[in-house]
N, C-alpha and C. Protein backbone atom coordinates (compact mmCIF):
# COMPACT_ATOMS: atom_id res chain seq x y z
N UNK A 1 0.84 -1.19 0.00
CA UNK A 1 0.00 0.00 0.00
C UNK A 1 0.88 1.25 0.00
N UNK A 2 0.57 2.47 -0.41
CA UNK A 2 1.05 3.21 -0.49
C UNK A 2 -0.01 4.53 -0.81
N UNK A 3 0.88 6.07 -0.01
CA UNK A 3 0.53 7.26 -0.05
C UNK A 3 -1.20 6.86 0.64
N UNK A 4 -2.29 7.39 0.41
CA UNK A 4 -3.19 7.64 0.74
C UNK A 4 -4.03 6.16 1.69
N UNK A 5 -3.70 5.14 0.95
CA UNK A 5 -3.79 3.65 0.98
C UNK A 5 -3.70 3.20 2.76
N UNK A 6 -2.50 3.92 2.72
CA UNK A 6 -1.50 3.40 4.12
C UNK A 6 -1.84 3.97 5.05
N UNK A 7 -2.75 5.65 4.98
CA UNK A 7 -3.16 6.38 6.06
C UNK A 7 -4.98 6.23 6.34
N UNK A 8 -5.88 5.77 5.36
CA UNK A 8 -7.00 5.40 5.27
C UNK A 8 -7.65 4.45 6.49
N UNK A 9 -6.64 3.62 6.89
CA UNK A 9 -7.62 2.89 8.22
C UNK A 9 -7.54 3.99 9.25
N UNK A 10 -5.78 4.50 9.76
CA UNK A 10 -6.21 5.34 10.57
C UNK A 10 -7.02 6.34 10.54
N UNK A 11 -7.29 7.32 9.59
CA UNK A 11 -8.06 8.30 9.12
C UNK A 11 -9.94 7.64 9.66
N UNK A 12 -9.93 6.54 9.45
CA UNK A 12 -11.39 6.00 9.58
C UNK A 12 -11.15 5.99 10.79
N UNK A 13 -10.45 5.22 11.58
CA UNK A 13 -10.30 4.87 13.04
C UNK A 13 -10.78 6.64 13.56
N UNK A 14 -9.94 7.08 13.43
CA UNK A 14 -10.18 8.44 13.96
C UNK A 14 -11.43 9.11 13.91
N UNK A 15 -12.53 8.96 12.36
CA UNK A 15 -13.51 9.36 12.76
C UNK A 15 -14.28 8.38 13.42
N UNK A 16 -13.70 7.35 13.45
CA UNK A 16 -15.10 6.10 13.91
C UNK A 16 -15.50 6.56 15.38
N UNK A 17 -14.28 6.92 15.96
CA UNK A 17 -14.08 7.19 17.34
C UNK A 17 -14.62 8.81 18.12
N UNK A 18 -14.68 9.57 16.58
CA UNK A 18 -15.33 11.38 16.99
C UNK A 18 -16.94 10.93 16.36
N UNK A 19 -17.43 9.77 15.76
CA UNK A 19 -18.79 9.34 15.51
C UNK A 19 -19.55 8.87 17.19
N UNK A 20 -18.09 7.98 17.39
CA UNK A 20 -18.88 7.39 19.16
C UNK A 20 -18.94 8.53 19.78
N UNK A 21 -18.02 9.55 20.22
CA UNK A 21 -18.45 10.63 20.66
C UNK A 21 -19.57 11.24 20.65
N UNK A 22 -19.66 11.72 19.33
CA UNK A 22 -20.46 13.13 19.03
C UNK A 22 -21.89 12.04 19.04
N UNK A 23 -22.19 10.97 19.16
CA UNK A 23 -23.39 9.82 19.07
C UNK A 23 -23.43 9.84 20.76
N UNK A 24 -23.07 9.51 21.60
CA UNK A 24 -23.06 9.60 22.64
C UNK A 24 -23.87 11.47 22.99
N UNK A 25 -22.67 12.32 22.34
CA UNK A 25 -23.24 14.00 22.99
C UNK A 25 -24.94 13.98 22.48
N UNK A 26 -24.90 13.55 21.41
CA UNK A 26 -26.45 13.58 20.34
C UNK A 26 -27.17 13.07 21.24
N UNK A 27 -27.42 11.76 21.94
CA UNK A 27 -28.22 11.03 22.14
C UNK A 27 -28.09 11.82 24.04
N UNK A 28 -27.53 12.17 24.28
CA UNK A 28 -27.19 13.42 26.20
C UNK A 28 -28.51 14.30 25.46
N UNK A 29 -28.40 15.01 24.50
CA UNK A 29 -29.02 15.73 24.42
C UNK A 29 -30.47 15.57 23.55
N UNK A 30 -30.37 14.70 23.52
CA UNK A 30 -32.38 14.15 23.49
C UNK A 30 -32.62 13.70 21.98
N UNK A 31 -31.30 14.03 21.22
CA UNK A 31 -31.94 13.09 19.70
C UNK A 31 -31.46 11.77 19.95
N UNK A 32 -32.38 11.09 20.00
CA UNK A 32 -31.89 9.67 20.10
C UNK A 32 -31.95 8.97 18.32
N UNK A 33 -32.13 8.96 17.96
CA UNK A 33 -32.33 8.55 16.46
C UNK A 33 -30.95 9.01 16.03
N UNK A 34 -30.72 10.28 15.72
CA UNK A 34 -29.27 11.17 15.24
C UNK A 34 -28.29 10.33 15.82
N UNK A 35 -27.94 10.05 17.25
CA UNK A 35 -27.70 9.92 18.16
C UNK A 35 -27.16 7.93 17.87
N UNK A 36 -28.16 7.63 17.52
CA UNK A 36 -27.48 5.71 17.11
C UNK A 36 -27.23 5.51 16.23
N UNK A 37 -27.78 6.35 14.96
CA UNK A 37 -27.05 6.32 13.76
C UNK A 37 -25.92 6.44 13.60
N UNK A 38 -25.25 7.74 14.64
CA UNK A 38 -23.80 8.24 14.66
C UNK A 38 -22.73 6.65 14.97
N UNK A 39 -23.61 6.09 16.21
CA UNK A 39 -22.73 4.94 16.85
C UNK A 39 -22.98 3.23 15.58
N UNK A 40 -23.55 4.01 14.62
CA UNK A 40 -24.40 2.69 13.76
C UNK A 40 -22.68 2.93 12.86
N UNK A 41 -23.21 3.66 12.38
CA UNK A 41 -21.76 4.88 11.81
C UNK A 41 -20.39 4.29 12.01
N UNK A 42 -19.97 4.52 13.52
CA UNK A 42 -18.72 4.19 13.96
C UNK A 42 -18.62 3.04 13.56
N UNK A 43 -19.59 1.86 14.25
CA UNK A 43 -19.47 -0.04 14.07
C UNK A 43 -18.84 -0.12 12.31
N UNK A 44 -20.06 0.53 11.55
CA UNK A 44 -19.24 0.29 9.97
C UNK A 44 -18.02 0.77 9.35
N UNK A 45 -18.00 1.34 10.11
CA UNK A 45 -16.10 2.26 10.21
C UNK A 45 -15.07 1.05 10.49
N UNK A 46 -15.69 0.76 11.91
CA UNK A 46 -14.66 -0.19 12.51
C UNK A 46 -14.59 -1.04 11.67
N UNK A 47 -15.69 -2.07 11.42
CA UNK A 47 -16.02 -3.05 10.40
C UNK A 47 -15.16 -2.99 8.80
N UNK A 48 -15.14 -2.03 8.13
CA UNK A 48 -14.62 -1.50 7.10
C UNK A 48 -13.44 -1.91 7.15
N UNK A 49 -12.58 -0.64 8.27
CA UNK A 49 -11.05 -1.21 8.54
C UNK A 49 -10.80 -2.65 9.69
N UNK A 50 -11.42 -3.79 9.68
CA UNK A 50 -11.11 -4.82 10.21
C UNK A 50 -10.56 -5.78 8.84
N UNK A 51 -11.97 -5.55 7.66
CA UNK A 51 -11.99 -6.04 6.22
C UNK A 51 -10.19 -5.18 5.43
N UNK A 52 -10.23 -4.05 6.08
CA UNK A 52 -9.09 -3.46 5.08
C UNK A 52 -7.64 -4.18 5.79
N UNK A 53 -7.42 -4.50 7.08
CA UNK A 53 -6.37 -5.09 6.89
C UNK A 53 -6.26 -6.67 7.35
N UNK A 54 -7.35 -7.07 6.68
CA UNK A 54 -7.10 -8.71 6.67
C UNK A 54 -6.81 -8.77 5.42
């Protein structure tokens, strides 16, 4: 892998992890719907980069 390739899981990791966040703040503050999508969000993130480096 190379250039963009090589930084792409972390890049996901990173938002998967400001998705659990900001899904967590969403759902504190009463959207619950917004709010599990965000954390629905993160899981396919994670999921994504589990598939990208097997």
């Amino acid at each position: 892998m190379e250039g963009v390739a090589q930084a792409a899981p972390a890049i996901a990791m990173l938002a998967a992890f400001a998705c659990v966040a900001g899904g967590v703040a969403t759902i504190r503050r009463g959207d619950r719907r917004k709010g599990v999508l965000m954390l629905v969000m993160a899981v396919v993130l994670v999921g994504n980069v589990l598939i990208w480096t097997l």
